[in-house]
PDB file of N, CA and C in Angstrom:
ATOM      1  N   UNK A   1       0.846  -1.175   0.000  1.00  0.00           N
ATOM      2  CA  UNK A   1       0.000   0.000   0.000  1.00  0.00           C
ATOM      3  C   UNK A   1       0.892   1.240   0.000  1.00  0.00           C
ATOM      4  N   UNK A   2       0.720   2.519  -0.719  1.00  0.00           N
ATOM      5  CA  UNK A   2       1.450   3.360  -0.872  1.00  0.00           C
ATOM      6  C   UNK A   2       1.572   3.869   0.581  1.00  0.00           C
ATOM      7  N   UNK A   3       2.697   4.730   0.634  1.00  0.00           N
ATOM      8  CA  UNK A   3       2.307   5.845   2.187  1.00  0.00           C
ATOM      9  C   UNK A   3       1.185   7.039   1.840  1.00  0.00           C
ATOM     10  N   UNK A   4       0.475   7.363   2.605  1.00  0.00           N
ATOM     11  CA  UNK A   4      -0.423   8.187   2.786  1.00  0.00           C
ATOM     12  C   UNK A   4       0.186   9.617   2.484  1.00  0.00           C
ATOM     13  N   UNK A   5      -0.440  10.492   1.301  1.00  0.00           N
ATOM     14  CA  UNK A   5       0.431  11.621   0.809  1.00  0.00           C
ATOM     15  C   UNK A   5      -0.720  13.019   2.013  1.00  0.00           C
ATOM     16  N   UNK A   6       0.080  13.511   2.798  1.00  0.00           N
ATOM     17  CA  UNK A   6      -0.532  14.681   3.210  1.00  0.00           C
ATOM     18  C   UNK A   6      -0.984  16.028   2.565  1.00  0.00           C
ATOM     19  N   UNK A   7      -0.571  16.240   1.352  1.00  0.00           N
ATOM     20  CA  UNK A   7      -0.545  17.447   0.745  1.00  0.00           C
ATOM     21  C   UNK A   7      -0.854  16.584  -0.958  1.00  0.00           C
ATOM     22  N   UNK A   8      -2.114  15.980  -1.032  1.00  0.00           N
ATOM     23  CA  UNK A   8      -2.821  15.465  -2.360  1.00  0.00           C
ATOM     24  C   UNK A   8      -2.841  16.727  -3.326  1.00  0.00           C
ATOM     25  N   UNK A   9      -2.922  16.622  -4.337  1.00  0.00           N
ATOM     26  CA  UNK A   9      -3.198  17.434  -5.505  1.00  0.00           C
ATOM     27  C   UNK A   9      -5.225  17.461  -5.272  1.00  0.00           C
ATOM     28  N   UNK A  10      -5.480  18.796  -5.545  1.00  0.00           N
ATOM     29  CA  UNK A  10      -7.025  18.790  -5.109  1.00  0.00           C
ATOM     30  C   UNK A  10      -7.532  19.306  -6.463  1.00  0.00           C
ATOM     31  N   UNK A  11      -9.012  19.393  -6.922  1.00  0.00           N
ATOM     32  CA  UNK A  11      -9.685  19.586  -7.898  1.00  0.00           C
ATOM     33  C   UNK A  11     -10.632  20.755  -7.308  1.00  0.00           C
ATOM     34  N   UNK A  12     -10.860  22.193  -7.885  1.00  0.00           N
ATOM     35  CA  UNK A  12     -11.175  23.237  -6.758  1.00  0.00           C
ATOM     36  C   UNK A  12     -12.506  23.409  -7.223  1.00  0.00           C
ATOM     37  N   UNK A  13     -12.718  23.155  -8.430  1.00  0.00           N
ATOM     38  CA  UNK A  13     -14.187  23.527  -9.067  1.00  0.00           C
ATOM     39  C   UNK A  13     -13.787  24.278 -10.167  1.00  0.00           C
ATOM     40  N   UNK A  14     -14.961  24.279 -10.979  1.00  0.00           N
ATOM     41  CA  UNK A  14     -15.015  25.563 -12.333  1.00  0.00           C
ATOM     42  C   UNK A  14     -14.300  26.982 -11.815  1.00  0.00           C
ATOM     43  N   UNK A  15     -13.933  27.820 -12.343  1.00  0.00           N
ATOM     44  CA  UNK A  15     -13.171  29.076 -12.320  1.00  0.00           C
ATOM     45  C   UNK A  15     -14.298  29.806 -12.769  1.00  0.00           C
ATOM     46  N   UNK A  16     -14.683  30.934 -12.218  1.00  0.00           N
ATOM     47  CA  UNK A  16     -15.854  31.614 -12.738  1.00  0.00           C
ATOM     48  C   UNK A  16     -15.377  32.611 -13.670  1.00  0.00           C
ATOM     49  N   UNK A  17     -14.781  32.432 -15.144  1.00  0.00           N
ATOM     50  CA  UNK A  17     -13.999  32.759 -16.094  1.00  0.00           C
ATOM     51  C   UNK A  17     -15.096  33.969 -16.499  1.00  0.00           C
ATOM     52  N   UNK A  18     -16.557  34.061 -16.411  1.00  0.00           N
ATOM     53  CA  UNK A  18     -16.833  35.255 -16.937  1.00  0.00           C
ATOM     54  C   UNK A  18     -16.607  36.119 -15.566  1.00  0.00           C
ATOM     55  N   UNK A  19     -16.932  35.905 -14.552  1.00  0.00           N
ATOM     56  CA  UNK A  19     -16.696  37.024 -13.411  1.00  0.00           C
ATOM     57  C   UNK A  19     -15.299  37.607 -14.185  1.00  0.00           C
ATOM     58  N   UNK A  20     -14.094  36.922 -13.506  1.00  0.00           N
ATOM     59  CA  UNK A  20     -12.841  37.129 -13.981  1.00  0.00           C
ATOM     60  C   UNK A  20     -12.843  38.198 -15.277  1.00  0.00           C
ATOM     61  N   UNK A  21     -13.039  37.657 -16.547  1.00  0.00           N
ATOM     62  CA  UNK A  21     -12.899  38.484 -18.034  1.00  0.00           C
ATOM     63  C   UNK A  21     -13.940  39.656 -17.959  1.00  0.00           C
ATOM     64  N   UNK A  22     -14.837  40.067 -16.908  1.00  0.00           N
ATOM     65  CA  UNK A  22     -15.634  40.943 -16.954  1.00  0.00           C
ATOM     66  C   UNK A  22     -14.331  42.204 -16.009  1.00  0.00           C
ATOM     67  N   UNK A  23     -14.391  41.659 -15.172  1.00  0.00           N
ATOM     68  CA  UNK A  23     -13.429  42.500 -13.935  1.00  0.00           C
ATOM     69  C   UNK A  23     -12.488  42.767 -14.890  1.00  0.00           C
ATOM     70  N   UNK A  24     -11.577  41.834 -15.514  1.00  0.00           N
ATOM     71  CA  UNK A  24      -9.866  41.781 -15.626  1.00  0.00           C
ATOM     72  C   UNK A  24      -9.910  42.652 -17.037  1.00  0.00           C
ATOM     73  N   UNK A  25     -10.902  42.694 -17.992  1.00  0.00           N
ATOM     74  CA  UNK A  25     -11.075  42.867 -19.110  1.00  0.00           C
ATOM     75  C   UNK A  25     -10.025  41.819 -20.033  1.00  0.00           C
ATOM     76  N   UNK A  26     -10.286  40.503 -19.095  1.00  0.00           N
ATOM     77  CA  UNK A  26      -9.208  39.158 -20.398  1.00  0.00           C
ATOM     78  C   UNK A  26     -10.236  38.350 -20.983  1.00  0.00           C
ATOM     79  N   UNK A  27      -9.630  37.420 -21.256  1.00  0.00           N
ATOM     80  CA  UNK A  27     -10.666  36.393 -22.179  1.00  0.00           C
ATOM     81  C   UNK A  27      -9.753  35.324 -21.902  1.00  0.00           C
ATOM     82  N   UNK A  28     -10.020  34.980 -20.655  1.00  0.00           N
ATOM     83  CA  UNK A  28      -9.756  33.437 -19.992  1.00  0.00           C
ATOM     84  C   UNK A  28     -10.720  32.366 -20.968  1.00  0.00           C
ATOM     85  N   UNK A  29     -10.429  31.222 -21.218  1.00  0.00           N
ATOM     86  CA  UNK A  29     -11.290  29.785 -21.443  1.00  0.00           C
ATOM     87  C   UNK A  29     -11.679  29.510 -20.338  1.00  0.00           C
ATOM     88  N   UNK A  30     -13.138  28.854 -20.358  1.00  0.00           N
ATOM     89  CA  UNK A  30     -13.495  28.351 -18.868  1.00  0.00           C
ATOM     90  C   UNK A  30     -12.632  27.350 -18.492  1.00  0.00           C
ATOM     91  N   UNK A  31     -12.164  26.855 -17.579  1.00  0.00           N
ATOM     92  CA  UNK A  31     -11.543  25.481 -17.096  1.00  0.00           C
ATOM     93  C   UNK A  31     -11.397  25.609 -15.679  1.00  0.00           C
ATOM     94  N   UNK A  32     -11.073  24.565 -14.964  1.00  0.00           N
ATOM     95  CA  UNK A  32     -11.191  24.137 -13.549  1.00  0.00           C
ATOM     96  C   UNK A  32      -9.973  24.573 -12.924  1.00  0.00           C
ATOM     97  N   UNK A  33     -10.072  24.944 -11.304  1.00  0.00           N
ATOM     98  CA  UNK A  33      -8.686  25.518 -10.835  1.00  0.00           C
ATOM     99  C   UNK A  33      -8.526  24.155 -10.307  1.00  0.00           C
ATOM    100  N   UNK A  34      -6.955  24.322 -10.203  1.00  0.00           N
ATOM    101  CA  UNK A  34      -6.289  22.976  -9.146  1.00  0.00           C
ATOM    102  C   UNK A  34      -5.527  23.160  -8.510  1.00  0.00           C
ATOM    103  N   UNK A  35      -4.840  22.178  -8.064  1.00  0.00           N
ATOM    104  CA  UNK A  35      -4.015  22.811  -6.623  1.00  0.00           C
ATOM    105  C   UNK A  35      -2.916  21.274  -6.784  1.00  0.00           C
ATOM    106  N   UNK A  36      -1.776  21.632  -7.491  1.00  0.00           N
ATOM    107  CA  UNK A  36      -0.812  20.174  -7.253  1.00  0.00           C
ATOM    108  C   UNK A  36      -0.621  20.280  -6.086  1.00  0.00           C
ATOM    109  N   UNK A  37      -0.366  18.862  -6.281  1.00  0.00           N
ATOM    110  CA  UNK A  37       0.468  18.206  -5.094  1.00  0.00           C
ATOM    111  C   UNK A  37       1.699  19.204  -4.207  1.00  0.00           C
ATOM    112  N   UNK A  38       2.744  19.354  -5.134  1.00  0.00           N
ATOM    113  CA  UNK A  38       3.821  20.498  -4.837  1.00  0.00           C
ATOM    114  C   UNK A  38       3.078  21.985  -4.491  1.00  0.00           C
ATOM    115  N   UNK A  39       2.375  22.897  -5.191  1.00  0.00           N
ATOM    116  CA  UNK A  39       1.798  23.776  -4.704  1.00  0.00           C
ATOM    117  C   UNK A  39       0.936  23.620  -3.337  1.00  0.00           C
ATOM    118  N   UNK A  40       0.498  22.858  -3.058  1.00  0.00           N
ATOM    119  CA  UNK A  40      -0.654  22.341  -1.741  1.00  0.00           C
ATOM    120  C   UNK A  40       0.521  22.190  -0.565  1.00  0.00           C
ATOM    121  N   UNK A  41       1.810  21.222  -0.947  1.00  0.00           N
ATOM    122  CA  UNK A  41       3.127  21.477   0.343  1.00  0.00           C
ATOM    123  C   UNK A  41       4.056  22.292   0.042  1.00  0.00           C
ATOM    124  N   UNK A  42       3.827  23.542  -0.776  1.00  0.00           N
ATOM    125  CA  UNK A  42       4.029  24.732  -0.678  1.00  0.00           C
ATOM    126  C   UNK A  42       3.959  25.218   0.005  1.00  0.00           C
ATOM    127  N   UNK A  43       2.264  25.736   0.180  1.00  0.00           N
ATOM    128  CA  UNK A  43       1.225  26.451   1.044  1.00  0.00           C
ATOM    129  C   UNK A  43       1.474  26.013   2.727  1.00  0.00           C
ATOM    130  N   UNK A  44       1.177  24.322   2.613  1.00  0.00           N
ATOM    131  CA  UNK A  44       1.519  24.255   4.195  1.00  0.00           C
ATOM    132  C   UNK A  44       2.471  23.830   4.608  1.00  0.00           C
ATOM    133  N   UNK A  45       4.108  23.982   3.960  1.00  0.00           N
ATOM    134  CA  UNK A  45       5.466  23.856   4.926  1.00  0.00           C
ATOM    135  C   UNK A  45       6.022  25.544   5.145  1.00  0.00           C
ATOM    136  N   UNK A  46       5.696  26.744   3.515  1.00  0.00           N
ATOM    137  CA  UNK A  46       6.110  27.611   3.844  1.00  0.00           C
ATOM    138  C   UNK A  46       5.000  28.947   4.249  1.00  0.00           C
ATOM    139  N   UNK A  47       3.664  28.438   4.140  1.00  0.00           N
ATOM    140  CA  UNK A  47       3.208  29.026   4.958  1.00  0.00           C
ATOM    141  C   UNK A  47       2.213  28.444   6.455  1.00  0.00           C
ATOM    142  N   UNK A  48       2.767  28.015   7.319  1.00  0.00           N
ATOM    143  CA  UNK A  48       2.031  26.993   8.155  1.00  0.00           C
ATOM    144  C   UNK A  48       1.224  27.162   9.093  1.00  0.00           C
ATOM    145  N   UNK A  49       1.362  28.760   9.547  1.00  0.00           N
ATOM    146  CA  UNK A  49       0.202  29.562  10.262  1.00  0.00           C
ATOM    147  C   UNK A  49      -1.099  30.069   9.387  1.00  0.00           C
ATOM    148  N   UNK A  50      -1.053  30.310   8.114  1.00  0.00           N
ATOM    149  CA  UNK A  50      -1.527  30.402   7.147  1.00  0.00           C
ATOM    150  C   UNK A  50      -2.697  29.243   6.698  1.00  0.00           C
ATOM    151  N   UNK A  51      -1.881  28.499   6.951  1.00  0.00           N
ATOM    152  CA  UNK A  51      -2.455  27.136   6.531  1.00  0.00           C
ATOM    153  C   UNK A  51      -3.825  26.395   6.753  1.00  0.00           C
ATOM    154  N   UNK A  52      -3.898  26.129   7.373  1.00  0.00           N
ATOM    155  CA  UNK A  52      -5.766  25.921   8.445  1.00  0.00           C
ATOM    156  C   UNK A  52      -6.497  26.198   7.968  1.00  0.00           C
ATOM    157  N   UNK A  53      -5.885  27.204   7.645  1.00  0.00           N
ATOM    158  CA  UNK A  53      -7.695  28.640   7.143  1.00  0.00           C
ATOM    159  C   UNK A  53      -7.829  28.232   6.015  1.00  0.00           C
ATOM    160  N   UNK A  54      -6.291  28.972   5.005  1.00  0.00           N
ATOM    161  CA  UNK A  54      -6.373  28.518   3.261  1.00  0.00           C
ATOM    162  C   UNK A  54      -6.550  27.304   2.748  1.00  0.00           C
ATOM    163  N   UNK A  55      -6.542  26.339   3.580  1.00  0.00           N
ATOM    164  CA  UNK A  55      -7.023  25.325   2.963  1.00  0.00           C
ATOM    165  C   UNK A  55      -8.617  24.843   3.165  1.00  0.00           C
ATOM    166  N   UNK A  56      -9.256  25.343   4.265  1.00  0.00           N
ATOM    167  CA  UNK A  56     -10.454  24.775   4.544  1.00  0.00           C
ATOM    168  C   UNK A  56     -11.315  26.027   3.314  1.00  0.00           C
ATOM    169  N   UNK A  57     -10.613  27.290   3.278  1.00  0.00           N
ATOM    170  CA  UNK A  57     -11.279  28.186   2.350  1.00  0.00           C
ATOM    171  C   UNK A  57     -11.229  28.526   0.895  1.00  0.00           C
ATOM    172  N   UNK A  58     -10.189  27.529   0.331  1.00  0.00           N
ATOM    173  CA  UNK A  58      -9.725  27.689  -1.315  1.00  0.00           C
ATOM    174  C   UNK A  58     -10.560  28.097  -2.223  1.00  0.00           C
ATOM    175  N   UNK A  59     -11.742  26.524  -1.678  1.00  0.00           N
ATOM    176  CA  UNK A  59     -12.732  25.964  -2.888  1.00  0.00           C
ATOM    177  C   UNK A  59     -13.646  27.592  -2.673  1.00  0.00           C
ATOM    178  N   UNK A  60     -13.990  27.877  -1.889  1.00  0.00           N
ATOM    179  CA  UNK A  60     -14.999  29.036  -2.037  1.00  0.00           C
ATOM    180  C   UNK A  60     -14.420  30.273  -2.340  1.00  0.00           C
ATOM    181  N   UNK A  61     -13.096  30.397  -1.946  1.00  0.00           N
ATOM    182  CA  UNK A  61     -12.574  31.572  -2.796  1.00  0.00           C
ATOM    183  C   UNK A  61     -12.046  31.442  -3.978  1.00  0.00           C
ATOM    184  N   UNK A  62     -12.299  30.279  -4.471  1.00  0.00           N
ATOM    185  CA  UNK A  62     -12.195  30.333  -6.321  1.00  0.00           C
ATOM    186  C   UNK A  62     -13.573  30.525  -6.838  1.00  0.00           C
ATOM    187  N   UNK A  63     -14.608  30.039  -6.320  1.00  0.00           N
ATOM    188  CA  UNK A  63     -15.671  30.023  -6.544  1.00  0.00           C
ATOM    189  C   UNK A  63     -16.722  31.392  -6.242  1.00  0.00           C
ATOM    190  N   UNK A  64     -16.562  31.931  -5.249  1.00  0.00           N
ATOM    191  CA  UNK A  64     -16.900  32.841  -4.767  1.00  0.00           C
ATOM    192  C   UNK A  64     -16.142  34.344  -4.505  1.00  0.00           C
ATOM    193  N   UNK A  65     -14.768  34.849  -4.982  1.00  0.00           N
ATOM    194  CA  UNK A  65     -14.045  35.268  -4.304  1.00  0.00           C
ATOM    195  C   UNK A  65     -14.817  36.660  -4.015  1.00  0.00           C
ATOM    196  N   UNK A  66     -14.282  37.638  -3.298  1.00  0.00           N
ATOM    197  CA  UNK A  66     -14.637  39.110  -2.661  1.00  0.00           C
ATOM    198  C   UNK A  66     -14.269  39.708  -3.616  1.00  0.00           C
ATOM    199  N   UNK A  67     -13.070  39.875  -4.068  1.00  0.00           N
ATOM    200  CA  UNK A  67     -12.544  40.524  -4.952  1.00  0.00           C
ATOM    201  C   UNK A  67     -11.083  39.823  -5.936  1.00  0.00           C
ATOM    202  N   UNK A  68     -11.161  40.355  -6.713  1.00  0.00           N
ATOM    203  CA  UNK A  68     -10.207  39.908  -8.112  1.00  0.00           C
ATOM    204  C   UNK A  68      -9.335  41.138  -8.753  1.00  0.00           C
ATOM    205  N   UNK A  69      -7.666  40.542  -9.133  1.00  0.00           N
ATOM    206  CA  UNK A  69      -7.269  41.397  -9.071  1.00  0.00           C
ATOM    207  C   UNK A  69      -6.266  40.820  -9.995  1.00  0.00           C
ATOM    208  N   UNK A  70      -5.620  41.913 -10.400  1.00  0.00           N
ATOM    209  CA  UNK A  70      -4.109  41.175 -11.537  1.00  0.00           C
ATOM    210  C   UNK A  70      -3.173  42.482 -11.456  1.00  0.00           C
ATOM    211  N   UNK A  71      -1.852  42.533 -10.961  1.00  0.00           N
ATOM    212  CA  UNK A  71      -0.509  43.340 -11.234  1.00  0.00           C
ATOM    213  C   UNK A  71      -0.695  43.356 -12.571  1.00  0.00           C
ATOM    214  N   UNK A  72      -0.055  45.115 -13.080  1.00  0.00           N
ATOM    215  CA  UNK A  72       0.130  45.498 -14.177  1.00  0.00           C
ATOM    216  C   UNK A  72       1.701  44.534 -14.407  1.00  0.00           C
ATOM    217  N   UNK A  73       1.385  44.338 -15.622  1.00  0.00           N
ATOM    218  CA  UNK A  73       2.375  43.281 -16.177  1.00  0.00           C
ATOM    219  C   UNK A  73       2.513  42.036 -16.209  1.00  0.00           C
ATOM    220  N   UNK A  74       1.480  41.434 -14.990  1.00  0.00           N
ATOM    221  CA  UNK A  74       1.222  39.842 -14.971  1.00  0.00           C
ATOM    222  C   UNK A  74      -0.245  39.518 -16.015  1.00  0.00           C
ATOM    223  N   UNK A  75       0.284  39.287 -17.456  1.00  0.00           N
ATOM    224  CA  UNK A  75      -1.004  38.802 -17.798  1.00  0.00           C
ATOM    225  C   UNK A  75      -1.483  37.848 -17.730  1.00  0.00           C
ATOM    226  N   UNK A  76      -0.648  36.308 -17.439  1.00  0.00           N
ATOM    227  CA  UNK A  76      -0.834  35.406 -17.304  1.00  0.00           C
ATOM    228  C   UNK A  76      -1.565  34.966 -15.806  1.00  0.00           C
ATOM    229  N   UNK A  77      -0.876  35.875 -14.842  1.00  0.00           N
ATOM    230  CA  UNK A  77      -1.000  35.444 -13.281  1.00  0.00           C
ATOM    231  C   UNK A  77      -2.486  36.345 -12.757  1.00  0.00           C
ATOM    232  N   UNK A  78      -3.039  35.878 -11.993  1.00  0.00           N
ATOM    233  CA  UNK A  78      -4.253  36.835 -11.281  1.00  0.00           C
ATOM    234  C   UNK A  78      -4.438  36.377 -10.364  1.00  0.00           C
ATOM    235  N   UNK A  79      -5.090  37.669  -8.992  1.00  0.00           N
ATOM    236  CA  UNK A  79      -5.453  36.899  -7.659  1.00  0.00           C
ATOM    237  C   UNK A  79      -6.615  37.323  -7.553  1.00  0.00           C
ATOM    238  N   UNK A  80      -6.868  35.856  -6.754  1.00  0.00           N
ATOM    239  CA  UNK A  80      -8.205  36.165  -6.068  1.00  0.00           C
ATOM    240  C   UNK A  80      -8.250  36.140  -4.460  1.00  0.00           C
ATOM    241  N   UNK A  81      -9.379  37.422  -3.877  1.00  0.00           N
ATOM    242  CA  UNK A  81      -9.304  37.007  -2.330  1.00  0.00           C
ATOM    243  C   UNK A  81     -10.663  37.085  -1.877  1.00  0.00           C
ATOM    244  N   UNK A  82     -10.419  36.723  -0.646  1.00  0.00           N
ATOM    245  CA  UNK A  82     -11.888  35.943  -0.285  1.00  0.00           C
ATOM    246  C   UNK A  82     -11.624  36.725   1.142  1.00  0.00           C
ATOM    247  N   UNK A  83     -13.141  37.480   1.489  1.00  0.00           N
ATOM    248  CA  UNK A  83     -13.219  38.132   2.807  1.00  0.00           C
ATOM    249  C   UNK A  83     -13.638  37.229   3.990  1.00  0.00           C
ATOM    250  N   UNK A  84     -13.337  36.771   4.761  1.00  0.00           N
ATOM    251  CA  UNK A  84     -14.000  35.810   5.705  1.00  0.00           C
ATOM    252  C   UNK A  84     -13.903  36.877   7.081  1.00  0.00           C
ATOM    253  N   UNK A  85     -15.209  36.886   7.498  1.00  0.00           N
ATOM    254  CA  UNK A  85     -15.827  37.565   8.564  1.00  0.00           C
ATOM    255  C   UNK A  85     -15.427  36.148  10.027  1.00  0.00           C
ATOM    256  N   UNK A  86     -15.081  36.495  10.937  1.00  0.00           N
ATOM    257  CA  UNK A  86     -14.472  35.850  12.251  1.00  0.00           C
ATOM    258  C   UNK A  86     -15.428  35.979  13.493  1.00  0.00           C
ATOM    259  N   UNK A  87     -15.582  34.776  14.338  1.00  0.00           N
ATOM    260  CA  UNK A  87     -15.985  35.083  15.456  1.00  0.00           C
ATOM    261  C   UNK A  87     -15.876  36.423  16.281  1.00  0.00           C
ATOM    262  N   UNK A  88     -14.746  36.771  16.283  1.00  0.00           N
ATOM    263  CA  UNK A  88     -14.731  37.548  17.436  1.00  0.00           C
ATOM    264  C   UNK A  88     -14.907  38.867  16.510  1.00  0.00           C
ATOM    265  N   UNK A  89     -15.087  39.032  15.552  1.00  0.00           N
ATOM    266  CA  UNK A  89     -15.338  40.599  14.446  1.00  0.00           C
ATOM    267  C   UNK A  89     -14.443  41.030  13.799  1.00  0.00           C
ATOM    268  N   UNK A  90     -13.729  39.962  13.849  1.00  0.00           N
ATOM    269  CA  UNK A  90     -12.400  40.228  13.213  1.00  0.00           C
ATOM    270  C   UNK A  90     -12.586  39.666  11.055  1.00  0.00           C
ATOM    271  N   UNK A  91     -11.736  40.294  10.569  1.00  0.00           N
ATOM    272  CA  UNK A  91     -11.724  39.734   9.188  1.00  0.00           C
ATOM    273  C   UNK A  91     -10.584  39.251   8.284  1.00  0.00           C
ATOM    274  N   UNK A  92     -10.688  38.374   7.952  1.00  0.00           N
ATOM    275  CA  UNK A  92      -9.570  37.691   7.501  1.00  0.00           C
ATOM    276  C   UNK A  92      -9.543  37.475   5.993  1.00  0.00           C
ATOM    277  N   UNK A  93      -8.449  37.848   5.136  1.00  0.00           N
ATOM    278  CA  UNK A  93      -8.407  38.100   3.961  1.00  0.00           C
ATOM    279  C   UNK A  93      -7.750  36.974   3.235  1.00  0.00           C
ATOM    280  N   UNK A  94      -7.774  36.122   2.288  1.00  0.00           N
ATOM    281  CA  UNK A  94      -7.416  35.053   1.717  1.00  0.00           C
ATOM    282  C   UNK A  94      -7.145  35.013   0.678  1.00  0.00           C
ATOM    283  N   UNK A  95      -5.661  35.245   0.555  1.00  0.00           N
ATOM    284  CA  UNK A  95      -5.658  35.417  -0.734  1.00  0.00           C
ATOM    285  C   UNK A  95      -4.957  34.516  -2.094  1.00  0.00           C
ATOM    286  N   UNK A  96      -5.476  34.178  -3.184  1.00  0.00           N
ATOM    287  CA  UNK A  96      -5.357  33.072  -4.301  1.00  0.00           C
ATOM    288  C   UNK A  96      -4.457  33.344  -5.603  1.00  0.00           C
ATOM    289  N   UNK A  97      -3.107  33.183  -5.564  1.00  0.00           N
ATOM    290  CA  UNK A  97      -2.204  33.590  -7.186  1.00  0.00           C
ATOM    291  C   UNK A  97      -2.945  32.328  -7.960  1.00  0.00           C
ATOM    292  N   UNK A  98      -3.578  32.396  -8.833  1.00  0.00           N
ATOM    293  CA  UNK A  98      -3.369  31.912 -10.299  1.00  0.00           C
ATOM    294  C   UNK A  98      -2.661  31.888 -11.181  1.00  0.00           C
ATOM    295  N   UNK A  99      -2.401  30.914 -12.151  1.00  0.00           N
ATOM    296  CA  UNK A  99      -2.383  31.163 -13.711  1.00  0.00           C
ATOM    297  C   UNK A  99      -2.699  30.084 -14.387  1.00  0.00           C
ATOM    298  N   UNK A 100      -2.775  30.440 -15.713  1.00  0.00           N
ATOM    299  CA  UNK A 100      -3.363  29.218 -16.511  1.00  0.00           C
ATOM    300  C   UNK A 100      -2.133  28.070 -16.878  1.00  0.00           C
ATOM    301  N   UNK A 101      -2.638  26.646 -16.843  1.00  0.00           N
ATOM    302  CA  UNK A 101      -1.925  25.816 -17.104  1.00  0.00           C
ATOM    303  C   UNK A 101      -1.441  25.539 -18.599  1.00  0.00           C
ATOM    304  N   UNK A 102      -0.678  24.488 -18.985  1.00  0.00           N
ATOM    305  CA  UNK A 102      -1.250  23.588 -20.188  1.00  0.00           C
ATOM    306  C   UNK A 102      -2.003  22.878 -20.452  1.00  0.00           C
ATOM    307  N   UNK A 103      -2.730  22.505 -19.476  1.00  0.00           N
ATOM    308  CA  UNK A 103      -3.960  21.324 -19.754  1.00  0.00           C
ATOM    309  C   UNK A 103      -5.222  22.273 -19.921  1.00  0.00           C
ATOM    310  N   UNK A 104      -5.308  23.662 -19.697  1.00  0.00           N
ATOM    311  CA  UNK A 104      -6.249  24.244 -20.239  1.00  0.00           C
ATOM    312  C   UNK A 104      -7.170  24.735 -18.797  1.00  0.00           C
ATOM    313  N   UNK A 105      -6.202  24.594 -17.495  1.00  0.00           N
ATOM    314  CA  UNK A 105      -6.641  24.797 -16.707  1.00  0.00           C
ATOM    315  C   UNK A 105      -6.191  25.448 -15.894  1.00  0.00           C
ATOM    316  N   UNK A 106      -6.501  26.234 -14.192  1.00  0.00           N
ATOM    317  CA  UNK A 106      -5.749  27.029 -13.845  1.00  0.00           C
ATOM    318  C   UNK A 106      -5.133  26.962 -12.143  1.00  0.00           C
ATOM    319  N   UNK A 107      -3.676  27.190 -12.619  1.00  0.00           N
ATOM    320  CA  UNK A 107      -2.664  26.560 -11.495  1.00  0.00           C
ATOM    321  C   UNK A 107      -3.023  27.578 -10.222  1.00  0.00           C
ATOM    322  N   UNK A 108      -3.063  26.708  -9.153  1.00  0.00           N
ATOM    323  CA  UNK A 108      -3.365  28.063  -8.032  1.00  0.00           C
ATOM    324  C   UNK A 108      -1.864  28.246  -7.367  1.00  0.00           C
ATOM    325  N   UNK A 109      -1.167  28.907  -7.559  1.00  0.00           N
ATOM    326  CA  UNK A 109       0.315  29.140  -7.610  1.00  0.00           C
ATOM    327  C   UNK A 109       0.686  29.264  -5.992  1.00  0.00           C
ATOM    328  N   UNK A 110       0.183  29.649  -5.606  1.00  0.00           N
ATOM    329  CA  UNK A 110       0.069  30.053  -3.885  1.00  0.00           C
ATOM    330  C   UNK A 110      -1.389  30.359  -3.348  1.00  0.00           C
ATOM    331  N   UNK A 111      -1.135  30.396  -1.785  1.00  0.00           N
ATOM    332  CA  UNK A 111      -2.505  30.728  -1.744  1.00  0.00           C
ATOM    333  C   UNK A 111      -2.263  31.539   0.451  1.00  0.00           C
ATOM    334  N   UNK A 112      -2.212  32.743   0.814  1.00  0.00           N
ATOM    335  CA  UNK A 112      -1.817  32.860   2.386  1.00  0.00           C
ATOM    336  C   UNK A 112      -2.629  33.881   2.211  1.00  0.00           C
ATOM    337  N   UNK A 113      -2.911  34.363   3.677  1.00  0.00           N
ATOM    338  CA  UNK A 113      -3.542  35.106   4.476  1.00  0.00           C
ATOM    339  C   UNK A 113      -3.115  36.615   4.219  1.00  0.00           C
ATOM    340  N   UNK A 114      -3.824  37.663   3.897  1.00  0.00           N
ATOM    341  CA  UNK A 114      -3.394  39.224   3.852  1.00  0.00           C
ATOM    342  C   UNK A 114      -2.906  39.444   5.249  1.00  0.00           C
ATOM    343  N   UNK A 115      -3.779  40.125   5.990  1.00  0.00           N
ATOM    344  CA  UNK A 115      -3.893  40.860   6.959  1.00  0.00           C
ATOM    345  C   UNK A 115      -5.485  40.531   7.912  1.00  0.00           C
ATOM    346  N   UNK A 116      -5.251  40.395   8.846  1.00  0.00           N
ATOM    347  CA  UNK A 116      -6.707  40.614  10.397  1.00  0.00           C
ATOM    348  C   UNK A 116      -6.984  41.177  10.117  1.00  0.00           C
ATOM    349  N   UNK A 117      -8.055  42.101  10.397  1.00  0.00           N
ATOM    350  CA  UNK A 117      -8.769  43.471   9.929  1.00  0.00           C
ATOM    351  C   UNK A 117      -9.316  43.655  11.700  1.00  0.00           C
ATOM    352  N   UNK A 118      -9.503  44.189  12.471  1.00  0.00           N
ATOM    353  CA  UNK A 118     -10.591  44.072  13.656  1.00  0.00           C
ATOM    354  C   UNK A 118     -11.285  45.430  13.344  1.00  0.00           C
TER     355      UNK A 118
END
């Protein structure tokens, strides 16, 4: 039996490619975000306080994000972040690098925490 891999390659859902090309003014293809194996023990060896949150919150901040965004000069790369409201009133910002793959789909390159908000 293999050893048990902690950091699986995950399947995140559809990319909401018209949100995106409406905001970004691009013309993404629809296709599915993912999360390799290597990117996923990325996320939780070099960011590990980070970690907990961005992973229980990926799927809905690809799916749902707060806001969408792309650096002048990255045309390939774009982020997405996701506002998550906290018990105690606090807000926590989540934020998602993309880019598109070769298989026609899109790599989630990183994925850590902005800033608390209280």
């Amino acid at each position: 039996m293999p050893p048990h891999n902690p950091h699986p390659a995950l399947d995140l859902g559809p990319l909401p490619v018209d949100l995106i090309n409406d905001l970004l003014d691009t013309e993404l293809e629809p296709g599915r975000a993912r999360l390799s194996r290597t990117a996923h023990r990325h996320m939780a060896l070099d960011h590990p306080t980070d970690y907990p949150i961005c992973i229980v919150e990926l799927a809905a901040a690809v799916a749902i994000p707060t806001f969408i965004g792309q650096a002048p000069g990255h045309s390939r790369n774009f982020e997405m972040i996701r506002r998550i409201g906290q018990s105690d009133g606090s807000v926590i910002l989540v934020a998602i690098g993309l880019e598109p793959d070769d298989h026609g789909d899109y790599s989630v390159r990183s994925c850590y925490l902005l800033e608390r908000i209280r």
